[in-house]
Each structure stands twice: as C-alpha cells, then as structure tokens.
Protein backbone atom coordinates (compact mmCIF):
# COMPACT_ATOMS: atom_id res chain seq x y z
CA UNK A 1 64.75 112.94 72.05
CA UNK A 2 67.80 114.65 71.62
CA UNK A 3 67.62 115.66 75.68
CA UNK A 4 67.07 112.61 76.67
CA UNK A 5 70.08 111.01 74.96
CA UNK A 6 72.37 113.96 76.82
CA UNK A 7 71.14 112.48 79.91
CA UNK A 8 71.41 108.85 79.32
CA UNK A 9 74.60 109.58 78.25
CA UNK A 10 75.48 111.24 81.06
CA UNK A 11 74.39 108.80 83.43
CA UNK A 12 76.39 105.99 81.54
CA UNK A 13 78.82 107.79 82.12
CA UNK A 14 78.87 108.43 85.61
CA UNK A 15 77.56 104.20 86.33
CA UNK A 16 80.87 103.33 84.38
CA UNK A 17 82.95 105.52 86.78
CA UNK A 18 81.18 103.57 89.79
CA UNK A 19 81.79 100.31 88.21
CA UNK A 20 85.71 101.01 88.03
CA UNK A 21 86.56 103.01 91.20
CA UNK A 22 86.38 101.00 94.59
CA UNK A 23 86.33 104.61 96.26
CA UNK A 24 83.16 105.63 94.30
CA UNK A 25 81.04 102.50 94.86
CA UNK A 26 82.37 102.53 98.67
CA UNK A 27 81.27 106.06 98.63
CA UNK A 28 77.34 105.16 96.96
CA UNK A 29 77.01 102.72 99.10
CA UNK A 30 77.02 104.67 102.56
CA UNK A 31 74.04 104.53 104.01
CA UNK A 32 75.16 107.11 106.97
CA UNK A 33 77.02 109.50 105.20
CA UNK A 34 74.70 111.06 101.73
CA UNK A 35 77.04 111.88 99.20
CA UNK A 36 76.13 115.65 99.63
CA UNK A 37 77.59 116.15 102.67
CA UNK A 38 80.51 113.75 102.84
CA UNK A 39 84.10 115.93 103.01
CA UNK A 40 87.64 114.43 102.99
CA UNK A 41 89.15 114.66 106.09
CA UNK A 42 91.42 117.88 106.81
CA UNK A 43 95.02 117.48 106.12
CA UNK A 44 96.48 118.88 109.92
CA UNK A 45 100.98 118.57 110.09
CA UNK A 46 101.69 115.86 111.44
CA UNK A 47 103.55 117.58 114.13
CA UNK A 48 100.18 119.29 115.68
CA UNK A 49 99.60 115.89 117.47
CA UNK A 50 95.53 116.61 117.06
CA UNK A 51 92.65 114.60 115.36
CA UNK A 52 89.43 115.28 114.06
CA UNK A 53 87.25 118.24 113.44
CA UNK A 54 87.08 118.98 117.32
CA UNK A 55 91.03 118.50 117.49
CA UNK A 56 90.66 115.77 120.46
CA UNK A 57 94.33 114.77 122.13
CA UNK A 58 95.83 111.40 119.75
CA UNK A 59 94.13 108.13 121.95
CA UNK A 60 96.88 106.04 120.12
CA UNK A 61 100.13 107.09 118.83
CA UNK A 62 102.44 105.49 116.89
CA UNK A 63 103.35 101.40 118.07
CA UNK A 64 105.62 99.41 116.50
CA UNK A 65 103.32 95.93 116.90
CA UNK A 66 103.61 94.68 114.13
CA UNK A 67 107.19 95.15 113.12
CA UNK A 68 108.60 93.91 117.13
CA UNK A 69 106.39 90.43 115.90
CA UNK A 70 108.92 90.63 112.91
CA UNK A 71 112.25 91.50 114.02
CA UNK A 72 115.36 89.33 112.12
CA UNK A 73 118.48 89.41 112.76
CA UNK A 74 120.60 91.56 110.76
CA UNK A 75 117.79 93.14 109.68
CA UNK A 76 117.58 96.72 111.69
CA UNK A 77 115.29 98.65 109.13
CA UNK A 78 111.67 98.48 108.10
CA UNK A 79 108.97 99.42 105.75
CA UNK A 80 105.35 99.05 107.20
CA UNK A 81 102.47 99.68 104.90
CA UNK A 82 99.17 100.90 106.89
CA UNK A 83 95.63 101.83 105.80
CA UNK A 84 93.14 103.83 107.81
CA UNK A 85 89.70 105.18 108.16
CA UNK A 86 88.51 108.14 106.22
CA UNK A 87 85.49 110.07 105.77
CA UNK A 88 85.37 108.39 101.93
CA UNK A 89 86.83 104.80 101.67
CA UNK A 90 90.19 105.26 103.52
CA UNK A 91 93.59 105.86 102.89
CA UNK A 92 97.07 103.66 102.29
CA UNK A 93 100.22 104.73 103.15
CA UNK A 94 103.66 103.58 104.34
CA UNK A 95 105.99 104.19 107.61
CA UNK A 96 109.78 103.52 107.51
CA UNK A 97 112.62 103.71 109.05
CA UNK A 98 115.07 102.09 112.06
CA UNK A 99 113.37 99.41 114.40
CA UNK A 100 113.83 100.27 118.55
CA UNK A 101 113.27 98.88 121.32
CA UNK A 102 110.24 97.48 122.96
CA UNK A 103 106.91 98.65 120.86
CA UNK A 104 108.19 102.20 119.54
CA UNK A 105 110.56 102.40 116.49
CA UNK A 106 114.15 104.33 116.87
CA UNK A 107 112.69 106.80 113.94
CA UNK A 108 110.68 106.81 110.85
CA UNK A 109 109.10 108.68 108.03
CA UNK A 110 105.69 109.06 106.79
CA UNK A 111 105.03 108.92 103.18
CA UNK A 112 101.80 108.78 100.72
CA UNK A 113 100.31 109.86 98.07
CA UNK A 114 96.86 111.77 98.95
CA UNK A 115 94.79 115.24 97.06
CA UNK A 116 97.08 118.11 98.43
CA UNK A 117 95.08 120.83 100.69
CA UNK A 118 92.44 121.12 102.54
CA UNK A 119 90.00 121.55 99.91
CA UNK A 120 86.88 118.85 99.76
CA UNK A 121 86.18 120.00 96.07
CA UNK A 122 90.23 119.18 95.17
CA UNK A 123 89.35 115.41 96.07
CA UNK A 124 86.07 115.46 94.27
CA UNK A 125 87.72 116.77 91.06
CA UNK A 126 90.20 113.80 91.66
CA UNK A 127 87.55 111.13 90.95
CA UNK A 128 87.38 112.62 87.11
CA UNK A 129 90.68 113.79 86.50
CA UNK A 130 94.21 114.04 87.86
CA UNK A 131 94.97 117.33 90.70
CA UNK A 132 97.37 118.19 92.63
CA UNK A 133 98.93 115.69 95.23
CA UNK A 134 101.10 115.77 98.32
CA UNK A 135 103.46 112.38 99.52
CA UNK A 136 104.17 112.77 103.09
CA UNK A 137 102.13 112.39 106.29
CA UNK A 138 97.73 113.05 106.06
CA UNK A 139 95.55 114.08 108.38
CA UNK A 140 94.94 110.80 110.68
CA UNK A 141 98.53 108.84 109.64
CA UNK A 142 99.53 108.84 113.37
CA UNK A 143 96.75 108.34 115.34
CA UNK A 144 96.52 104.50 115.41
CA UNK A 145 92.81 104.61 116.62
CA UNK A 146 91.99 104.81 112.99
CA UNK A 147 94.27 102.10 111.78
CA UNK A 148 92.29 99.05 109.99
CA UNK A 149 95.32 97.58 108.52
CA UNK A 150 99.17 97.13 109.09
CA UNK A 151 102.22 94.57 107.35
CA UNK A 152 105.36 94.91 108.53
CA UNK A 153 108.43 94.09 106.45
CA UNK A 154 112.32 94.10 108.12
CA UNK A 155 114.74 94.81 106.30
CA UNK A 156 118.82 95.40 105.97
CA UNK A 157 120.15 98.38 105.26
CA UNK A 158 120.92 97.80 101.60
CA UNK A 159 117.50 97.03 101.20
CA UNK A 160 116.39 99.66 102.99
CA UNK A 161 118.26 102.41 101.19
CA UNK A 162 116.73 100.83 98.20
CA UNK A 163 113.27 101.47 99.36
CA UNK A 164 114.27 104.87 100.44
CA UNK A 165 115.30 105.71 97.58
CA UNK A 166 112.23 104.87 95.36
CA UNK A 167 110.59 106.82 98.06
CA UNK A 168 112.43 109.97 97.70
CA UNK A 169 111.76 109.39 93.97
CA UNK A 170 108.24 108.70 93.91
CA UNK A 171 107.57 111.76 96.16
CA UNK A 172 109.76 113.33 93.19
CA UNK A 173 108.02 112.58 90.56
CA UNK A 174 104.17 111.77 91.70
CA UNK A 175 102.73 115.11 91.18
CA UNK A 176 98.91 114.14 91.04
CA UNK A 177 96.58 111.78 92.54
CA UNK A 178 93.80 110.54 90.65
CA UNK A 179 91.25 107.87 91.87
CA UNK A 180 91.10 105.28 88.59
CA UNK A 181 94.94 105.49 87.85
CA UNK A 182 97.26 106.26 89.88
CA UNK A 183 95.91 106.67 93.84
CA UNK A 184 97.22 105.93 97.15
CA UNK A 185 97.29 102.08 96.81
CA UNK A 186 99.29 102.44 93.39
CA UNK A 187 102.26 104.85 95.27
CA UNK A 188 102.48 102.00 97.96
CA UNK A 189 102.27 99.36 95.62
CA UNK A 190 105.32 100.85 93.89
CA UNK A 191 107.47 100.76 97.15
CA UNK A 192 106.45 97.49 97.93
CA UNK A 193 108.00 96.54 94.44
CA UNK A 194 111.14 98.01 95.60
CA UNK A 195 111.10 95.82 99.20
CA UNK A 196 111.08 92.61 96.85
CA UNK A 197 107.48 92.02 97.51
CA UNK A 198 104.56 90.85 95.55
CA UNK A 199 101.46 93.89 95.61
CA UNK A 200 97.96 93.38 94.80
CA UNK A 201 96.44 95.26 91.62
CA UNK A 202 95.63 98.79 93.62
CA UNK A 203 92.74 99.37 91.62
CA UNK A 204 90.62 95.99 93.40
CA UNK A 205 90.70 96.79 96.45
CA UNK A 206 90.05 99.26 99.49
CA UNK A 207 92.98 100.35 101.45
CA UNK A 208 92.39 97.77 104.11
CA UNK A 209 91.68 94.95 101.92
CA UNK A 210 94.81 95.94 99.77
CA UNK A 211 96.75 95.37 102.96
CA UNK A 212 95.45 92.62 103.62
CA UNK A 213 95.83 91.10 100.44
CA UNK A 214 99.58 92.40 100.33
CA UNK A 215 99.85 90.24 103.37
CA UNK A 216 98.08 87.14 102.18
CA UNK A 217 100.58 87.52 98.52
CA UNK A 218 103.70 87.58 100.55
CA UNK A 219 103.31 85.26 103.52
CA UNK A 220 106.89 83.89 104.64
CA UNK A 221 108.80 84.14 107.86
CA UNK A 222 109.76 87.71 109.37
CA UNK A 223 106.63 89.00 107.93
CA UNK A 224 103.88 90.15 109.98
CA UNK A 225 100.60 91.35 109.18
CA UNK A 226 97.88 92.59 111.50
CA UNK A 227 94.61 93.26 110.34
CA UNK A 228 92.16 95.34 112.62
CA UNK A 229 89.12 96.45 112.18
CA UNK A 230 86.48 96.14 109.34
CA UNK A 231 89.65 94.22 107.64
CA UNK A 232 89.15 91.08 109.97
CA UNK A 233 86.06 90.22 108.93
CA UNK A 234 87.37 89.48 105.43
C-alpha cells in the first residue's frame, strides 16, 4: 500500500506539470517524435551561417518583411519579436535594431532567453527546476525557413534606446531559464513591456501562438504582424 501511494504520488505529480507547461503537453502529444528520443536542437554561433544536424547552407536568411510593411516616418528603429520551430515546442525571441533599405535591415541584434549549451539533459532539467541560461542568438534564430511567427514594431530612437536598454538589462540579470516561470515567452514579454505594448500571459501559449496573440493585443497602424506556418491556421 505504502508503494503504491509513492507511485500515485509520483504520477500526480508529473500530470500536474503537463497540465501547467504548454511545452510539456506539446511535447506528450507528438505522435512522431517519442519522448525518449526527442533532443533540443544544438546551439551553433550565429556567425557559422549553418543549420541542422547535417549543417545544410541557410535556405533563408534574415528579411526584413515584416518591418518594410511597417515603416513610419520618424521612426528609423525596430523591435521584431519572432518564434520558430524546434525539436520540442519552439522558441521566442526578438531582433532589433536600425531599419534599411528594401527587405534587409541596416543592422540588428539577436536576443533570447534559451537553456545555455549544448546539453539535451540541461533542457530536460529545465522543465523541473531553474538551469543555466544564455540571452543572445540560438541555434535556428537566422534561418527564416523555420520561422512560424513574426510582429514588427517601429520605433524612434528614444524608444528604441529604451528597449535596448531593458535588453542589455534583462540579458544582465536573467541568469536561468525555467519552463513554468520564467521561459523564453516571459524574457520577450518583458521587452515588449518596454516598446509600450500589451503581451499575452507567456505561460498560455506556444511561441507562435504567443506571437500571434501579441499581434492580435496590439493591432493599430505601423504594426505588422505575419504569421506563417502552423500559426495561420489559428
């Protein structure tokens, strides 16, 4: 009797955590992937300009779509939050910097919150408890191929040195990544807070949705979302 309240216990336990963390009832629900063998994605530097576990040539680098169907005047900056495809339930994350000319932007930065390494087990852990995290660019960030969301906010340049600045902060300060509490949607809701927008809770939805749901929360001129992928069907 005593065993066999250990493992209903334990199994309570572990139905709770599914109930509460879109990532973990994403992840149970595969049908293609069996939780044994599903890995988080290599981190590669950005800078390698290679995807994958066969390091195939980028398909589709970095656009500036949805910020060129955005552009304001007096308004040279931007903050763009993305999600993409991952091996688990995908990843958030934000690119900002000067607008250019035609589709590309004049520069930008990469920044979100994600397990740091390459280790699978790290990002397992991080579905129990807090580990170790990293805030710039992930394995995947530039290769648009893998992009299910994007929104696209211009903005001036005082209100872009205030996003930078909570940036620069929150890549300061957010030293762990954990899946229930504070996770990739959480760090970009936080610098969407500091654009003057409106962010969904992080913890209800996937990346995608999340973006899309930004979107929806803070319709209004100069804004632009574009939703690809699996996000267009909701």
């Amino acid at each position: 009797m005593q065993a066999r309240r250990i493992v209903t216990g334990m199994l309570s336990v572990v139905a709770a955590m599914l109930t509460l963390t879109p990532g973990l009832e994403a992840y149970a629900q595969s049908t293609s992937l069996p939780p044994v063998t599903v890995d988080k994605p290599k981190q590669k530097p950005a800078q390698r300009q290679v995807q994958g576990p066969n390091r195939e040539p980028i398909r589709i680098p970095v656009t500036a779509t949805a910020c060129r169907a955005a552009r304001a005047p007096g308004k040279p900056y931007f903050v763009e939050f993305r999600s993409r495809t991952a091996v688990s339930y995908g990843h958030t994350f934000v690119f900002y910097g000067r607008l250019g000319e035609g589709n590309r932007f004049a520069s930008y930065k990469v920044a979100g919150l994600h397990p740091k390494g390459d280790d699978p087990q790290v990002y397992m852990r991080g579905m129990m408890v807090p580990v170790p995290s990293e805030t710039g660019a992930s394995w995947g960030d530039l290769d648009e191929q893998y992009l299910t969301a994007r929104f696209c906010v211009p903005l001036t340049e005082a209100e872009f040195r205030r996003v930078e600045a909570v940036i620069r902060d929150l890549q300061r300060t957010k030293t762990t990544w954990h899946a229930t509490t504070y996770n990739c949607n959480a760090f970009a809701a936080d610098i969407a807070k500091a654009a003057n927008l409106d962010p969904p809770n992080p913890n209800m939805y996937l990346p995608d949705q999340f973006i899309k749901r930004m979107g929806d929360l803070n319709a209004k001129p100069n804004v632009s979302a574009f939703l690809l992928g699996p996000a267009r069907q909701n």
